[in-house]
N, C-alpha and C. Protein backbone atom coordinates (compact mmCIF):
# COMPACT_ATOMS: atom_id res chain seq x y z
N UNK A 1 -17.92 41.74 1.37
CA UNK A 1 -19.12 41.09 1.84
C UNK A 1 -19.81 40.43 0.67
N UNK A 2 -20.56 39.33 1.23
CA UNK A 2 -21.43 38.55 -0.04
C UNK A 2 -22.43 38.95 0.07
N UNK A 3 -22.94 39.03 -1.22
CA UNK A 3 -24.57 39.85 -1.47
C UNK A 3 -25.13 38.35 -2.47
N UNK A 4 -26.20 37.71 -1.93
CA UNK A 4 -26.70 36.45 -2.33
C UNK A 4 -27.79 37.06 -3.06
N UNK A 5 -28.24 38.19 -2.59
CA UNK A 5 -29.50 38.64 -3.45
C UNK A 5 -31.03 38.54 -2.54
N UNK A 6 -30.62 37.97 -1.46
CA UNK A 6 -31.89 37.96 -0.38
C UNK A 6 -32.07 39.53 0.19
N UNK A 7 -32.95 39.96 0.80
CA UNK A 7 -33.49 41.22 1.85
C UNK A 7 -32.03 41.07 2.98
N UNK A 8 -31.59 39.68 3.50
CA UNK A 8 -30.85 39.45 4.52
C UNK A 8 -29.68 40.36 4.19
N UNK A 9 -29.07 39.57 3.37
CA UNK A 9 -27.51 39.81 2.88
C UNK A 9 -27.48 41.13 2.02
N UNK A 10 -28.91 41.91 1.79
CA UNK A 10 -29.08 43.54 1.22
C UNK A 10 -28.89 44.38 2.40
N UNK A 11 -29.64 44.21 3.65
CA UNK A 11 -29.60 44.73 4.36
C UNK A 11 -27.89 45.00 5.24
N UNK A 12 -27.61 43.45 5.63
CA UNK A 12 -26.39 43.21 6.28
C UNK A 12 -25.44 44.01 5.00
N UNK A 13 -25.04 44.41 3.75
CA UNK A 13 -24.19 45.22 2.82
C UNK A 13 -24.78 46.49 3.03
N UNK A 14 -25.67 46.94 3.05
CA UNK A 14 -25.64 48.66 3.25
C UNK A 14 -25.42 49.03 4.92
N UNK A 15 -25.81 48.20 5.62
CA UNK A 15 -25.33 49.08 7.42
C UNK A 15 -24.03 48.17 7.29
N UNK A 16 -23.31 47.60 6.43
CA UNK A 16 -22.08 46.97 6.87
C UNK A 16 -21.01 48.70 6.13
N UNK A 17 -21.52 48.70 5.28
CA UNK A 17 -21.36 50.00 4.30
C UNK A 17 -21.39 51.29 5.28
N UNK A 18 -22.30 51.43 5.43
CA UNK A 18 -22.55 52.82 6.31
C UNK A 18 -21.34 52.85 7.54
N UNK A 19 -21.06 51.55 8.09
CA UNK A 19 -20.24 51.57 9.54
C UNK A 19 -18.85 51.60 8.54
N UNK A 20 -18.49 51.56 7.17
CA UNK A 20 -17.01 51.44 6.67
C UNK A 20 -16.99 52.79 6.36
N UNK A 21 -17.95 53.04 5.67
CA UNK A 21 -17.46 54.20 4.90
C UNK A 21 -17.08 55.32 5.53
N UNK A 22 -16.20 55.92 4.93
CA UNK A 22 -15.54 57.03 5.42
C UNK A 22 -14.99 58.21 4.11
N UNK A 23 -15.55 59.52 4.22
CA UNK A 23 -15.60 59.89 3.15
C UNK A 23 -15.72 59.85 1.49
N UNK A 24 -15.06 59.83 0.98
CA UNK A 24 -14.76 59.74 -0.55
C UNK A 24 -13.98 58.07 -0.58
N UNK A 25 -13.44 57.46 0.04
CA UNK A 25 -12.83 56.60 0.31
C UNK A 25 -13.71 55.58 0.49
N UNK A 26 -13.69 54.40 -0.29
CA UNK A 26 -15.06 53.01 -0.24
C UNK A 26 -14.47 51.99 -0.88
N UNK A 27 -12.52 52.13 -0.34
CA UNK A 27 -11.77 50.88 -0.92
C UNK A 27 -11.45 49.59 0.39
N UNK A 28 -11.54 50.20 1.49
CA UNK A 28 -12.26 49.20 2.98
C UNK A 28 -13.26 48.19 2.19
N UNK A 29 -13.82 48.88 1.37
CA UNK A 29 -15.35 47.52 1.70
C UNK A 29 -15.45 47.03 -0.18
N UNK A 30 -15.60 45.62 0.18
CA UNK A 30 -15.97 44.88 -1.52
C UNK A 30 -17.05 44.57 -1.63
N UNK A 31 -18.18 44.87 -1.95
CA UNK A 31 -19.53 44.01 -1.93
C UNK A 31 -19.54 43.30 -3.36
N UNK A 32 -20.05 42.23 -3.33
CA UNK A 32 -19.95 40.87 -4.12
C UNK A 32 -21.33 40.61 -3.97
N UNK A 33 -22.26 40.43 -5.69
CA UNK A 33 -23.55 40.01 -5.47
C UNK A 33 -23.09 39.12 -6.80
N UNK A 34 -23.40 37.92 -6.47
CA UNK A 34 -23.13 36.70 -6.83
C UNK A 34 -25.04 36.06 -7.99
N UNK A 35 -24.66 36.56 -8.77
CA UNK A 35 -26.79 36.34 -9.82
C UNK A 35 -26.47 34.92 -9.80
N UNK A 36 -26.95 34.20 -9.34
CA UNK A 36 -27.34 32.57 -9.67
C UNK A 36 -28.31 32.31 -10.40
N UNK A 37 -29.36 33.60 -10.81
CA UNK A 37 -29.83 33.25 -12.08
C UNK A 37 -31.46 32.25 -11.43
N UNK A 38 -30.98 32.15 -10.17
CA UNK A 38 -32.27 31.29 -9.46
C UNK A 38 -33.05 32.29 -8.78
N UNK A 39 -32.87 33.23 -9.02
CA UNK A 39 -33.51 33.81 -7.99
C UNK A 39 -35.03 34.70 -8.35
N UNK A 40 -35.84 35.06 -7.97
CA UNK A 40 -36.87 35.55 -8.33
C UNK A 40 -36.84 36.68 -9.14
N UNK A 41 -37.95 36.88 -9.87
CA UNK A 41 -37.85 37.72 -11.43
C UNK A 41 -37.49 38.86 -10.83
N UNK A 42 -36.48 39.31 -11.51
CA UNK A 42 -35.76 40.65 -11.20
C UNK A 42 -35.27 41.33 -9.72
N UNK A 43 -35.22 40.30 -9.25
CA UNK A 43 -34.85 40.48 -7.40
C UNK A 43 -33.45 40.67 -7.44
N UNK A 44 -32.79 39.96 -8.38
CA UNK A 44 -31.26 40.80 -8.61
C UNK A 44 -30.56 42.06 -9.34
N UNK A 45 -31.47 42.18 -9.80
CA UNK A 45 -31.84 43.71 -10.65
C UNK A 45 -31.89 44.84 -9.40
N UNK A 46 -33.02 44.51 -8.75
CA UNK A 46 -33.71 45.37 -7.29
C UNK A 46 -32.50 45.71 -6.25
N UNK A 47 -31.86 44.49 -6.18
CA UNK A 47 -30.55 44.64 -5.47
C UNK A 47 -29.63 45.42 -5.78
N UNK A 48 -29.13 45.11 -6.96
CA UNK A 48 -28.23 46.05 -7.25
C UNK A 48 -28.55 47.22 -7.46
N UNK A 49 -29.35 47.72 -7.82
CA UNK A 49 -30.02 49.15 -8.27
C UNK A 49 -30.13 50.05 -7.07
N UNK A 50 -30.23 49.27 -5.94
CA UNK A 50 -30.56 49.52 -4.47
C UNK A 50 -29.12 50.21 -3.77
N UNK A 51 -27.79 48.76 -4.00
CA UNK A 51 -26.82 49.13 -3.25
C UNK A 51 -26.13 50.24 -4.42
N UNK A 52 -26.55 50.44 -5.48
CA UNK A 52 -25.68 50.79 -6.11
C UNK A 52 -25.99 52.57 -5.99
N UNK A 53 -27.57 52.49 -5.84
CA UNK A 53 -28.06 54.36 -5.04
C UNK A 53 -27.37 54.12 -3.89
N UNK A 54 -26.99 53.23 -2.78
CA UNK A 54 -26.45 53.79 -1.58
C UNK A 54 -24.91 53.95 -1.69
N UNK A 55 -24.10 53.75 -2.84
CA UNK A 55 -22.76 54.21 -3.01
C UNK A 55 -21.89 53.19 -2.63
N UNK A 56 -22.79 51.55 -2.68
CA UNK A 56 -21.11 50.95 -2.66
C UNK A 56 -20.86 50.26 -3.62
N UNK A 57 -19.48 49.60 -3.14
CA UNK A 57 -18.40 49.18 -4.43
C UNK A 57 -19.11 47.81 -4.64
N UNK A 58 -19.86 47.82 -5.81
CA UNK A 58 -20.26 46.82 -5.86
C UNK A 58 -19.90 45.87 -7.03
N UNK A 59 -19.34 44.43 -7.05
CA UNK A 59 -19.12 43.73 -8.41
C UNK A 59 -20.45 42.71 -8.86
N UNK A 60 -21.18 42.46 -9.38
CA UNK A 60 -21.91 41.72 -9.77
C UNK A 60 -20.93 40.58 -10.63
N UNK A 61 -21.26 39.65 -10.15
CA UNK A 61 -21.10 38.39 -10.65
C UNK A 61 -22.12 37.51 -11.31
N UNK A 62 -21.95 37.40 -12.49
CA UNK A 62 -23.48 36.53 -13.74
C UNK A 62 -22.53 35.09 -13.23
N UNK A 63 -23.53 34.41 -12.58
CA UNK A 63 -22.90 32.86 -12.27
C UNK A 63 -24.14 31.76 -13.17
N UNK A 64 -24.84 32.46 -13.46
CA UNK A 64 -25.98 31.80 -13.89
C UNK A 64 -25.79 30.29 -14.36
N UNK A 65 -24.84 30.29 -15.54
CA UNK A 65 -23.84 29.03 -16.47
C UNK A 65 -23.88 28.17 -15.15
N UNK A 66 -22.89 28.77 -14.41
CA UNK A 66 -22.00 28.00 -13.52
C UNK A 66 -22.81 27.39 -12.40
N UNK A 67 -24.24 27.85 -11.96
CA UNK A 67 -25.09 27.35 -11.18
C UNK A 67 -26.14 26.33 -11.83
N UNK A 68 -26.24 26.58 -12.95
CA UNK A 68 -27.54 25.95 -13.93
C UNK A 68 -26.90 24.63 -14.45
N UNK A 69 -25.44 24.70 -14.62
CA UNK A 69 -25.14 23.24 -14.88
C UNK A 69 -24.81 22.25 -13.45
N UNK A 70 -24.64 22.83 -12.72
CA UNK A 70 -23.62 22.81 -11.13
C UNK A 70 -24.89 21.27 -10.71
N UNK A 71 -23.79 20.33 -9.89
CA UNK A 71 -24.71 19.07 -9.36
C UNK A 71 -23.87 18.13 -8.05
N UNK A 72 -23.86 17.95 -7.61
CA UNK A 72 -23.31 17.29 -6.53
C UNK A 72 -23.53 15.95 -6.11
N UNK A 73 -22.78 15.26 -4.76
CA UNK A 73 -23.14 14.19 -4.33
C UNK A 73 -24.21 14.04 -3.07
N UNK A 74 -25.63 13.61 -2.90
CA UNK A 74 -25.99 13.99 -2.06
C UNK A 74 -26.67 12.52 -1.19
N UNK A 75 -26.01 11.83 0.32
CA UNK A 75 -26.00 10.60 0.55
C UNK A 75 -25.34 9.08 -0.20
N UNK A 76 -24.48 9.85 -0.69
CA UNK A 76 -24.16 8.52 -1.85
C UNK A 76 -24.53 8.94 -3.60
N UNK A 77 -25.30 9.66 -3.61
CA UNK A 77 -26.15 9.43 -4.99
C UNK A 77 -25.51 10.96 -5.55
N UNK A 78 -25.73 10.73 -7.03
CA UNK A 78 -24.81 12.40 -7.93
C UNK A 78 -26.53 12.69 -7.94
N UNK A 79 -26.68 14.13 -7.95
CA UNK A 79 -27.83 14.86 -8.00
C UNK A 79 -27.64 14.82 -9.73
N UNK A 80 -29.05 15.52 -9.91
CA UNK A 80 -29.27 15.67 -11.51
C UNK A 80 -28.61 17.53 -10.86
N UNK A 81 -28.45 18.06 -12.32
CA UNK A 81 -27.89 19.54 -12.73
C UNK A 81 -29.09 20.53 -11.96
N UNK A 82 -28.69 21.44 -11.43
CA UNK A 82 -29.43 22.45 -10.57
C UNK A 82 -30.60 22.42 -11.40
N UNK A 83 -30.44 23.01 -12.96
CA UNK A 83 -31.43 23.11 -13.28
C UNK A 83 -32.64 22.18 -14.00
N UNK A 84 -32.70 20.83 -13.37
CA UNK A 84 -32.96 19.44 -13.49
C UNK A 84 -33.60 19.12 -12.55
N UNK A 85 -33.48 19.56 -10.75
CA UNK A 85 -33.77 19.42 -9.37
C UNK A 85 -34.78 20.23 -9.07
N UNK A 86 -36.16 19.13 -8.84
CA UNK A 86 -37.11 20.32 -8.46
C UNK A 86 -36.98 19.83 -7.19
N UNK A 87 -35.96 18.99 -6.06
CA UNK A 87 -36.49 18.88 -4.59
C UNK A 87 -35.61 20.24 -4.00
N UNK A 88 -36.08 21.11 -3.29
CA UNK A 88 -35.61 22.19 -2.68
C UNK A 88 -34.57 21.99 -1.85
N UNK A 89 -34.33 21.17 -1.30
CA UNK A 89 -33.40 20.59 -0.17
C UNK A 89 -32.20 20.29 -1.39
N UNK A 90 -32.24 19.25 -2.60
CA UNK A 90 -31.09 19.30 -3.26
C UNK A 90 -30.95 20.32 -3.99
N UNK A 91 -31.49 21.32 -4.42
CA UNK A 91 -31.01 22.68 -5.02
C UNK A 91 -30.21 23.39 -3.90
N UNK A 92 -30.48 23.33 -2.54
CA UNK A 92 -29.79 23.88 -1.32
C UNK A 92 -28.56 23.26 -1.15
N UNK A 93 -28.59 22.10 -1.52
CA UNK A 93 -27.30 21.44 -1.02
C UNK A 93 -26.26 21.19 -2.42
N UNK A 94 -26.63 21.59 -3.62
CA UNK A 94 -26.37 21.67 -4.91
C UNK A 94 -25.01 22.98 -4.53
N UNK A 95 -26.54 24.24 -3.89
CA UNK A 95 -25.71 25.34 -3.83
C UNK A 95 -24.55 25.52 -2.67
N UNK A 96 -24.96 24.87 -1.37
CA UNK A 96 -23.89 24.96 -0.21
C UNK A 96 -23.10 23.61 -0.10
N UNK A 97 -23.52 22.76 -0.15
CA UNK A 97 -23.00 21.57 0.28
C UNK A 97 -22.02 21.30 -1.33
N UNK A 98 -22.70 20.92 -1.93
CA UNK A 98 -21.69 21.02 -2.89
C UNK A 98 -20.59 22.31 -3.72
N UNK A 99 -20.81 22.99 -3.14
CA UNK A 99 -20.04 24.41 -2.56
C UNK A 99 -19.73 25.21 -4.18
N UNK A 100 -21.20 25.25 -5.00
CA UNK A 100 -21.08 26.28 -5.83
C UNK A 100 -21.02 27.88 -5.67
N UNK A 101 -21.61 28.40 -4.64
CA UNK A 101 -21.89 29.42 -3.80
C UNK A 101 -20.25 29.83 -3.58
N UNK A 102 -19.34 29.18 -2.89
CA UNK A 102 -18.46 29.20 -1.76
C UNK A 102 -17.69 29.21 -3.20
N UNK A 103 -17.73 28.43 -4.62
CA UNK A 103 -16.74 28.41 -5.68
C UNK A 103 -16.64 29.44 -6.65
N UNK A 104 -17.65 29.98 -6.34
CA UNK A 104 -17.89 31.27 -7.37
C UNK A 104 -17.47 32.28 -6.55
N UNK A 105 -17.29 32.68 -4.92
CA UNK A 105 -17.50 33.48 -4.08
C UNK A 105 -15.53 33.28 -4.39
N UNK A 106 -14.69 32.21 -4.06
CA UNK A 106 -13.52 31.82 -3.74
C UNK A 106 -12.79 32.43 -5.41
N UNK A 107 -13.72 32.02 -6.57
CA UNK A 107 -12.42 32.72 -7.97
C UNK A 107 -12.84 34.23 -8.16
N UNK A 108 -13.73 34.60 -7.04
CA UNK A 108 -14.12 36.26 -7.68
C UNK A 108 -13.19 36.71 -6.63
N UNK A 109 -12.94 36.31 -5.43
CA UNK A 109 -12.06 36.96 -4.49
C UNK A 109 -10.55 36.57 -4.87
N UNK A 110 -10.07 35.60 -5.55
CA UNK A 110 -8.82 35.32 -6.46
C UNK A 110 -8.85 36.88 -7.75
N UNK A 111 -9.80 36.49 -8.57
CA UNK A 111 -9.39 37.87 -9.42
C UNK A 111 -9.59 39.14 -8.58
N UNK A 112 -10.20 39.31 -7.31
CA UNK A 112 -9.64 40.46 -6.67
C UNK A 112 -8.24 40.53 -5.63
N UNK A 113 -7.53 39.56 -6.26
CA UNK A 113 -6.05 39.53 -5.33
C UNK A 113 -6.55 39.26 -3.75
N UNK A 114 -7.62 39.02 -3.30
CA UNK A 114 -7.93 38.75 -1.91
C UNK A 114 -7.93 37.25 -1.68
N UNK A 115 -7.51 36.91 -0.47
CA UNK A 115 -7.35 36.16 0.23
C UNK A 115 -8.18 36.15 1.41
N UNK A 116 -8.74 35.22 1.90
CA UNK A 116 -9.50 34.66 2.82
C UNK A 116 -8.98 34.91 4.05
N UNK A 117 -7.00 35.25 4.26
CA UNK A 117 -6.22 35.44 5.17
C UNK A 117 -6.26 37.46 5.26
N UNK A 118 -7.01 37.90 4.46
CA UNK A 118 -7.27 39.41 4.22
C UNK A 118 -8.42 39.83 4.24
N UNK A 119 -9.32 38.68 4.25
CA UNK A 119 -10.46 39.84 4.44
C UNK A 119 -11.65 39.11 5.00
N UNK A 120 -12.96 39.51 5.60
CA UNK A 120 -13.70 39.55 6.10
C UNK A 120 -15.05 39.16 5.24
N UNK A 121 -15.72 37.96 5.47
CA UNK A 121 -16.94 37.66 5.07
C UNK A 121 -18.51 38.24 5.25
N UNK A 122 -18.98 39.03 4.97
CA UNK A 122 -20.06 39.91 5.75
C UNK A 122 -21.39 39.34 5.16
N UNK A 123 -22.35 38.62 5.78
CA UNK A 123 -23.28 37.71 5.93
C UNK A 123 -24.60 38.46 6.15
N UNK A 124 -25.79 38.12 5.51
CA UNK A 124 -27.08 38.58 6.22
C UNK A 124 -27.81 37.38 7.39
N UNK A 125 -27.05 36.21 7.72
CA UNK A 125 -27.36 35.17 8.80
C UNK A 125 -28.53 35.25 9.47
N UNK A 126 -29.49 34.89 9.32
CA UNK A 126 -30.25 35.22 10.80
C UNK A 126 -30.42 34.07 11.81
N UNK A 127 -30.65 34.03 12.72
CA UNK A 127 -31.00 33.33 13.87
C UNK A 127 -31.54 31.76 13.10
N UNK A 128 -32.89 32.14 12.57
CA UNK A 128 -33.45 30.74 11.94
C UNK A 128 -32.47 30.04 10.93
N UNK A 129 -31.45 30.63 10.19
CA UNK A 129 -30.90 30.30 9.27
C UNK A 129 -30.09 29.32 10.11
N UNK A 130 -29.19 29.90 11.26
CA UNK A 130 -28.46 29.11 12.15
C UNK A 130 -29.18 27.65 12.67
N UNK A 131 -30.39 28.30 13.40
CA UNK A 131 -30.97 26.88 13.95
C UNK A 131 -31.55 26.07 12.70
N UNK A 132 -32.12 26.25 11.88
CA UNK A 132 -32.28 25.47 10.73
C UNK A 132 -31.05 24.48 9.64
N UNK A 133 -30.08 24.80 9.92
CA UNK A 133 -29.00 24.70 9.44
C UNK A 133 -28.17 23.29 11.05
N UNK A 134 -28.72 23.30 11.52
CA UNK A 134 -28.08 22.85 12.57
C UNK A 134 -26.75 23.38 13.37
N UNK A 135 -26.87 24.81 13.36
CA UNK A 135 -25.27 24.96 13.59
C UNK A 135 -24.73 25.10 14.68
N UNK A 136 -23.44 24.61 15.66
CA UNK A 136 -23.38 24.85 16.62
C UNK A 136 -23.04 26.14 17.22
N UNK A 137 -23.42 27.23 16.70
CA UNK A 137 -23.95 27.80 17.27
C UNK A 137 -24.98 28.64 17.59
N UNK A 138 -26.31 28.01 16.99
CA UNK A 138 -27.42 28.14 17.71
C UNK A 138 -28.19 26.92 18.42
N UNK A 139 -27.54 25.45 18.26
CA UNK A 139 -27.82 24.69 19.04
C UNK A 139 -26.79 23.91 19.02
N UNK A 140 -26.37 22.59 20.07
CA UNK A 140 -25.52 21.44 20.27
C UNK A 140 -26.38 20.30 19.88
N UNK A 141 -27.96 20.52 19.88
CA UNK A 141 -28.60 19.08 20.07
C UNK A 141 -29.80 18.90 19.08
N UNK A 142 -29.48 19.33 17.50
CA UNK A 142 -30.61 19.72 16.79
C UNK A 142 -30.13 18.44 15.35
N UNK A 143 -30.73 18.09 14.65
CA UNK A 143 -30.56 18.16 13.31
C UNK A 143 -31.35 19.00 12.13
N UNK A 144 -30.21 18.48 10.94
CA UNK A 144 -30.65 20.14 10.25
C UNK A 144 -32.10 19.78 9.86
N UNK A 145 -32.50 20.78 9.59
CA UNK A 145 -33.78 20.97 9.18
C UNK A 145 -33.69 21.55 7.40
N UNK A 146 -32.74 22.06 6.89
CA UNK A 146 -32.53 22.53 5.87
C UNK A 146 -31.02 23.17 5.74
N UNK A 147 -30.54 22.86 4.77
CA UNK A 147 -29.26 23.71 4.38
C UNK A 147 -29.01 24.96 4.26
N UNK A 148 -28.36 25.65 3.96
CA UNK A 148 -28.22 27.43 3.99
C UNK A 148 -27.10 27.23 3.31
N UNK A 149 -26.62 28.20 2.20
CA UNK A 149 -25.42 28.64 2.26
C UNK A 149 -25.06 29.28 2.65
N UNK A 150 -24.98 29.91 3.88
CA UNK A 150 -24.26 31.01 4.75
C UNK A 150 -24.02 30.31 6.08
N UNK A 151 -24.14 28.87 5.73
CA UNK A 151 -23.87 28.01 6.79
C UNK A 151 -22.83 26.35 6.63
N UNK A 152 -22.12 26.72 5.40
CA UNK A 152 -21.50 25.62 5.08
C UNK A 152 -20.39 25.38 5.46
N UNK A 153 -19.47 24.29 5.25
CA UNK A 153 -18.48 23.73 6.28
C UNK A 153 -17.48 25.11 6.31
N UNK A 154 -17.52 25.48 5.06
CA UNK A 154 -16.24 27.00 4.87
C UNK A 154 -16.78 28.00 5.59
N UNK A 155 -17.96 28.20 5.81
CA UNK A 155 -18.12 29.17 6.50
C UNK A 155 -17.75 28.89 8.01
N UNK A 156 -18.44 27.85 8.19
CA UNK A 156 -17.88 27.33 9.66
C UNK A 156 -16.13 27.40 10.31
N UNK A 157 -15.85 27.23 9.06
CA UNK A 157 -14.32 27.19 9.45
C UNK A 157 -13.82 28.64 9.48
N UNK A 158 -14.15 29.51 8.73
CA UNK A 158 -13.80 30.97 9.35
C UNK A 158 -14.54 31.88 9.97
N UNK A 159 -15.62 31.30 10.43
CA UNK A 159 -16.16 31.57 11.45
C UNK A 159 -15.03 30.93 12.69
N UNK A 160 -14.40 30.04 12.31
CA UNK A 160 -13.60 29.48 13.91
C UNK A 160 -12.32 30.56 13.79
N UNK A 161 -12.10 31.13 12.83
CA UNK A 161 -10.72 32.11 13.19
C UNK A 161 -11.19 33.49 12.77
N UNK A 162 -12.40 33.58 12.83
CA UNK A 162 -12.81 34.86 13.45
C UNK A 162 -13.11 35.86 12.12
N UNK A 163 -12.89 35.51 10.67
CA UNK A 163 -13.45 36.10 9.57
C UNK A 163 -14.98 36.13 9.16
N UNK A 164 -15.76 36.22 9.51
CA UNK A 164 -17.33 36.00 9.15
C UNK A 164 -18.12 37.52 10.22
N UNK A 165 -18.67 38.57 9.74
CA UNK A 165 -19.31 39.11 10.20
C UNK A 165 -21.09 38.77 9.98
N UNK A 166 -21.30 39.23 11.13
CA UNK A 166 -22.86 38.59 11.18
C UNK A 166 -23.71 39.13 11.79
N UNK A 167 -23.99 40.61 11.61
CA UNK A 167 -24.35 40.98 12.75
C UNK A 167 -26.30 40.91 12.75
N UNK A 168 -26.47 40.04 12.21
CA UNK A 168 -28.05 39.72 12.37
C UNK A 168 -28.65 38.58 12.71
N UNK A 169 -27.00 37.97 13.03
CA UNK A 169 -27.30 36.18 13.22
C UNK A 169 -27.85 36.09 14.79
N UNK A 170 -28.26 37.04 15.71
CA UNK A 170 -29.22 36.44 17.15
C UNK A 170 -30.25 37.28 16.50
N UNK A 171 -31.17 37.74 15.27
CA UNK A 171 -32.04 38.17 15.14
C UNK A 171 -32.91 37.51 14.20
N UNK A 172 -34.25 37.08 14.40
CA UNK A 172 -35.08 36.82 13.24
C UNK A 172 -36.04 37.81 12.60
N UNK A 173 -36.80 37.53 11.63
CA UNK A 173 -37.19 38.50 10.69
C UNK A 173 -38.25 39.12 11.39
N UNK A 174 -38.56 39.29 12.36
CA UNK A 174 -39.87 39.81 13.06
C UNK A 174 -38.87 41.19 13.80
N UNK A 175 -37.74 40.61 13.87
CA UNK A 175 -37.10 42.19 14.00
C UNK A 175 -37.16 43.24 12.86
N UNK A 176 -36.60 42.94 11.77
CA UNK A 176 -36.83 43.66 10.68
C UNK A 176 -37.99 44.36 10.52
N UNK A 177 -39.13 43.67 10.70
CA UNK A 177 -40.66 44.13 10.90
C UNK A 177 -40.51 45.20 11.30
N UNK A 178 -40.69 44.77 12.72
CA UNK A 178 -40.58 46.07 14.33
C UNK A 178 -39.97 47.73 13.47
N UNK A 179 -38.81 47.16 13.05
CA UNK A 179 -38.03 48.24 12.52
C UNK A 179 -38.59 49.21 11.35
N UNK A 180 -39.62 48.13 10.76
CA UNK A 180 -40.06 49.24 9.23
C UNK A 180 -40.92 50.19 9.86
C-alpha cells in the first residue's frame, strides 16, 4: 500500500494492516510512505512513528531530490521545477499528471521485486477526491475541479483490472469525524 503522508492514506495502511495481519507473519502487506519533502512540518515524521507503533512493514522513501527538481508539461507549456511553482493546481499536476508520485511509487516496487501483475495498490481515496478529480467513477458528467494523485491515468488503469483497494473511496471526511 501507498502511504502519501495524508490522515487518508494513514488511516486506509493501519485497518488495511489490521485486516492482513496474521500473527507474527506481516510479509502479506508492504506499506510504502513515499517523503516528498512537501509536506507539512513533520507530518511525515508523525506518520511513520504512528504506523511504525502499530507494527507494520514499513519502507520510507526520501524522494525529496526527486520531487523538488521534478516539472512537467502542463496544456502545451513545461512547468517551472516543483520547487519554483507556487500555483497549487501545477504542483498537483507536477505530482500526478506528470507522474512523479506513480515514478517513485513504480522504482521502489522494482527494488522490491514486485510487479504491478503481484500486488495490490491500497489507497486512502475519498469520495471528494474522486468527484474532484473528475473520475468516472464518481461522476460521467463533471470536469475536474483539481488533480489528485490517487487519481491518475495509472491508477485508473488498475483500477480497470481490479488492483487498487479503496475502501474509503464512497466516504468523505465527515465520516471520519462521526467516528472520533
Amino acid at each position: 500500500m501507498l502511504v502519501s503522508g495524508g490522515v487518508d492514506s494513514a488511516v486506509c495502511a493501519a485497518l488495511l494492516h489490521k485486516a492482513l495481519f496474521q500473527g507474527d507473519d506481516c510479509s502479506r502487506e508492504q506499506a510504502i510512505h513515499i517523503d516528498n519533502g512537501f509536506q507539512r512540518k513533520e507530518e511525515s515524521e508523525q506518520v511513520v512513528t504512528s504506523l511504525h507503533q502499530l507494527g507494520l512493514n514499513l519502507r520510507v522513501v526520501k524522494a525529496s531530490l526527486t520531487f523538488y527538481d521534478a516539472s512537467t508539461n502542463v496544456h502545451g507549456h513545461h512547468t517551472l521545477s516543483l520547487c519554483r511553482t507556487v500555483n497549487p493546481e501545477e504542483k498537483r499536476r507536477i505530482i500526478a499528471i506528470g507522474g512523479t508520485f506513480v515514478k517513485v511509487a513504480d522504482r521502489t516496487a522494482n527494488d522490491l521485486n514486485l510487479t504491478w501483475d503481484n500486488l495490490f495498490l491500497g489507497q486512502g481515496t475519498l469520495r471528494p477526491d474522486l468527484i474532484e478529480s473528475a473520475s468516472h467513477r464518481a461522476t460521467s458528467r463533471a470536469d475536474a475541479i483539481k488533480t489528485h494523485h490517487n487519481d491518475s491515468e495509472m491508477v485508473r488503469q488498475l483500477r480497470l483490472h481490479g488492483r487498487v483497494v479503496e475502501p474509503f473511496k464512497d466516504n468523505c471526511i465527515e465520516t471520519f469525524i462521526k467516528m472520533k
